[in-house]
Protein backbone atom coordinates (compact mmCIF):
# COMPACT_ATOMS: atom_id res chain seq x y z
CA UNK A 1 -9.65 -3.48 7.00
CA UNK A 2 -7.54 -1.75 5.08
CA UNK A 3 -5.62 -1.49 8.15
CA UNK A 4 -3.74 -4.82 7.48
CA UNK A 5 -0.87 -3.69 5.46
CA UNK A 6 0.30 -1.77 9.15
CA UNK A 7 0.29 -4.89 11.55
CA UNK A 8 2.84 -6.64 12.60
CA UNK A 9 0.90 -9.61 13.16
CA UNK A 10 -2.21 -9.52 10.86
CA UNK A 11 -3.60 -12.73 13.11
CA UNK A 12 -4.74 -10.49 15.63
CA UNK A 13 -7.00 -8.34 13.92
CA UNK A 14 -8.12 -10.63 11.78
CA UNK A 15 -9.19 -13.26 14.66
CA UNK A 16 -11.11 -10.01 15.97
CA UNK A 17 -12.99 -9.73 13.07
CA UNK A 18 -13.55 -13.23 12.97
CA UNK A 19 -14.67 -13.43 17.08
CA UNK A 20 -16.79 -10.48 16.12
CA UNK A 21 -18.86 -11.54 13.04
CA UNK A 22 -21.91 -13.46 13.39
CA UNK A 23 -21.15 -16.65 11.39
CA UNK A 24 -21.94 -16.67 7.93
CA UNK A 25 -20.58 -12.94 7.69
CA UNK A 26 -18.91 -11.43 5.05
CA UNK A 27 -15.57 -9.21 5.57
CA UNK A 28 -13.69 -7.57 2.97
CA UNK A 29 -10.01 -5.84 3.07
CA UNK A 30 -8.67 -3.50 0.62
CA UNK A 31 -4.61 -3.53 1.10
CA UNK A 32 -1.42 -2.34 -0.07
CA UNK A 33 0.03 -6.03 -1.35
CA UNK A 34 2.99 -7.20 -3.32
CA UNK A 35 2.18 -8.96 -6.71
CA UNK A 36 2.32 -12.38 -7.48
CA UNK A 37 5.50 -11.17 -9.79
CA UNK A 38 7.10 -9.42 -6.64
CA UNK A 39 10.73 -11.40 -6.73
CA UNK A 40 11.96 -11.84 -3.23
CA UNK A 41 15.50 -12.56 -4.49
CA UNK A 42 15.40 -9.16 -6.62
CA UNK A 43 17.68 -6.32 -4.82
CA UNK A 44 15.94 -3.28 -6.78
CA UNK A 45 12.32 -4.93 -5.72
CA UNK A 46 13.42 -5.64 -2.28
CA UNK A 47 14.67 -2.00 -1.67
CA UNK A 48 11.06 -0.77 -3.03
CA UNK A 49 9.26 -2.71 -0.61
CA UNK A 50 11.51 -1.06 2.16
CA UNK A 51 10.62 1.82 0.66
CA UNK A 52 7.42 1.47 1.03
CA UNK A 53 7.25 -0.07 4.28
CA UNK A 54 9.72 2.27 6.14
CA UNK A 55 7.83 5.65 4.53
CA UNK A 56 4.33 4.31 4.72
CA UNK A 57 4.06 2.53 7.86
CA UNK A 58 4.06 -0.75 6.76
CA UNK A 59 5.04 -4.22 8.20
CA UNK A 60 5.75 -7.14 6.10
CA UNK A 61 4.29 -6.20 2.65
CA UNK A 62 3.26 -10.22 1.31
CA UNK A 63 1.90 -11.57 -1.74
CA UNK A 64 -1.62 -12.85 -1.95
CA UNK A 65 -1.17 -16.10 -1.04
CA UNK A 66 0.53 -14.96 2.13
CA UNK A 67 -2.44 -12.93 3.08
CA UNK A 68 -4.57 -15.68 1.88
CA UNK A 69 -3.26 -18.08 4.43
CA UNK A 70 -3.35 -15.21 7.32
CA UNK A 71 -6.90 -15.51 6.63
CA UNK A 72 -7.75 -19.10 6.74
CA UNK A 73 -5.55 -19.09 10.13
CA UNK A 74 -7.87 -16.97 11.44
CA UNK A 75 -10.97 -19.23 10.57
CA UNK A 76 -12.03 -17.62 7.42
CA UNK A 77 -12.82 -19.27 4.06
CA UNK A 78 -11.56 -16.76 1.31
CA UNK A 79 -14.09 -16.28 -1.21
CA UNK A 80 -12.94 -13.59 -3.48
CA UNK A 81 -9.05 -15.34 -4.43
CA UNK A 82 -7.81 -11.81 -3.98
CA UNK A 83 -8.19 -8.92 -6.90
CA UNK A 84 -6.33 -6.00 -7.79
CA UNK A 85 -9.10 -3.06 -7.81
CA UNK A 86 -6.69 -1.57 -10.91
CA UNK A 87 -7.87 -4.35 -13.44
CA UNK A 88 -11.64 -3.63 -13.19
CA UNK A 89 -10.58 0.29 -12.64
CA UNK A 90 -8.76 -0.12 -15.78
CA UNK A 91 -11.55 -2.22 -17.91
CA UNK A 92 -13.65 1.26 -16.95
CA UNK A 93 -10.77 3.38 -18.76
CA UNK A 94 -9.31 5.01 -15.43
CA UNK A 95 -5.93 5.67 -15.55
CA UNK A 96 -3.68 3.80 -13.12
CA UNK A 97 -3.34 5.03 -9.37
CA UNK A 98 0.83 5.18 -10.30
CA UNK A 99 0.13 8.12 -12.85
CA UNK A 100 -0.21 10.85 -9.92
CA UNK A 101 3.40 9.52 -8.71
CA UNK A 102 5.23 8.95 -11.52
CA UNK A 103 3.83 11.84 -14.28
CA UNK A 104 0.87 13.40 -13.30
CA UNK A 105 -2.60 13.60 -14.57
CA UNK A 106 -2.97 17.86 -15.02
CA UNK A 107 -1.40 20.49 -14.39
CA UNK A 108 -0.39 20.56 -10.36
CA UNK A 109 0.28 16.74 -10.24
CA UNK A 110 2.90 16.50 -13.20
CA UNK A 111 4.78 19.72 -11.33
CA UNK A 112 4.61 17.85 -8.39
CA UNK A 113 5.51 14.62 -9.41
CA UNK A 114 8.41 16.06 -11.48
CA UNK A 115 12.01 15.90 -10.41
CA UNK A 116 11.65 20.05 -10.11
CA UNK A 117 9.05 19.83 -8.39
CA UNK A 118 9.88 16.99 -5.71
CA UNK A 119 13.34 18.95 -5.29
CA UNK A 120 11.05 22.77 -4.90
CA UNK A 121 9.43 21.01 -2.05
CA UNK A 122 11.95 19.50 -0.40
CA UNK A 123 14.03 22.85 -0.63
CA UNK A 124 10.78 24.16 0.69
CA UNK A 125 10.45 22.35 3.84
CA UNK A 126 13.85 22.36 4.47
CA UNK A 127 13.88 26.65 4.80
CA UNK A 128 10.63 26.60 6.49
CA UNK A 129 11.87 24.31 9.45
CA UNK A 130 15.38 26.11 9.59
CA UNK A 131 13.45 29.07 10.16
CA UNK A 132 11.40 27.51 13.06
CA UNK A 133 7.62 28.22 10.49
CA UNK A 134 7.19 24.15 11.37
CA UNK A 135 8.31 21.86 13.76
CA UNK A 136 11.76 20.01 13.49
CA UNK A 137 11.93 16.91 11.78
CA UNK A 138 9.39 17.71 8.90
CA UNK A 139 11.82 17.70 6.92
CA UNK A 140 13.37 13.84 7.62
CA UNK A 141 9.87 12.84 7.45
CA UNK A 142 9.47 14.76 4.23
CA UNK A 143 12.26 12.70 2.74
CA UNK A 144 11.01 9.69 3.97
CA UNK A 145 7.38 9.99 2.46
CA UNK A 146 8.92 11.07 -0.81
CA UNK A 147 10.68 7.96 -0.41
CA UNK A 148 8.10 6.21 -0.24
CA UNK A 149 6.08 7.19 -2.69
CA UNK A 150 8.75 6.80 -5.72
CA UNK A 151 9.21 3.29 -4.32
CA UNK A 152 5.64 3.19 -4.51
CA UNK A 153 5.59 4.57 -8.20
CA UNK A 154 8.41 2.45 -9.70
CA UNK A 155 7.04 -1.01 -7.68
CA UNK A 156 3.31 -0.46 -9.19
CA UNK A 157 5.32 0.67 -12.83
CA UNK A 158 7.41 -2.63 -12.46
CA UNK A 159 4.22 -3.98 -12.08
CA UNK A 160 5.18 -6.15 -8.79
CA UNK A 161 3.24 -4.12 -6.23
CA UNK A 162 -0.99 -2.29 -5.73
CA UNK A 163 -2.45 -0.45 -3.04
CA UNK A 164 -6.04 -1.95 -4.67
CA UNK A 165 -5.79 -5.43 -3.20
CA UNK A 166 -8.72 -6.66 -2.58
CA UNK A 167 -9.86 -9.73 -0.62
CA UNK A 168 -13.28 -10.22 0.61
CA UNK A 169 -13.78 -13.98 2.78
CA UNK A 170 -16.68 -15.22 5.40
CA UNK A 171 -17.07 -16.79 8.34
CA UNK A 172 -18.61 -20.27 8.19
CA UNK A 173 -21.77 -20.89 8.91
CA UNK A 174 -20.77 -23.65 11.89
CA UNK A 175 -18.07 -21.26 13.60
């Protein structure tokens, strides 16, 4: 289900799940969410989640009680009031899931998430496409994924966004 994050209208799926699970049944769905602290009204926050939406395929990134609701209009009953998988990562000393983004971890991912590094590949892409190595419009799509993922990085820095949303609900016993 982690799927949800890249509908349009998370009702449908959701209703499948729902048609399909013998009542009683347990579903779970691990998703790229905004935080409760997301501000709507917040320009820099708003052009992260466009960031993110545009370069990672996502429609309408929501808050947990958004999704919550998707899910009772679907039939569920929610029974895990939505998590974010970093907390309990973090109470078992792993380092956040921004860290790769935003400085790196060893050696390849702090080159890579560098500003030298980001810029090396971009410059690299760019020369391999003009010289017809891979296909034309790599490196748009390049751009756009690097996009995406510093919107990604400064969102889960800011603390108003985590692709470790977790939300587990059942179906009732008398659907």
């Amino acid at each position: 289900m982690e799927s949800l994050s890249h509908c349009e209208h998370r009702e449908h799926p959701l209703k499948e799940a729902f048609r399909i699970l013998k009542p009683g049944g347990t579903v779970g769905a691990w998703q790229w969410m905004l935080q409760p602290a997301f501000d709507y009204e917040n320009a820099t926050q708003l052009e992260w989640k466009r960031g993110m939406e545009y370069g990672g395929g996502l429609r309408n990134l929501n808050k947990p009680s958004e999704r919550i609701e998707e899910f009772k209009m679907a039939g569920f009953k929610v029974i895990e009031e939505s998590v974010d998988m970093m907390d309990v990562a973090a109470e078992q000393g792993w380092t956040s899931w921004v860290t790769p983004l935003s400085s790196g971890h060893d050696m390849f991912t702090m080159f890579a998430s560098s500003h030298f590094g980001r810029q090396l590949t971009s410059a690299f892409v760019w020369t391999f496409e003009k010289a017809g190595i891979i296909e034309e419009g790599t490196y748009r799509i390049s751009k756009m994924m690097e996009h995406c993922g510093a919107s990604t990085a400064y969102a889960g820095e800011a603390k108003v966004f985590t692709p470790l949303w977790l939300t587990i609900a059942k179906k009732p016993l008398d659907a």
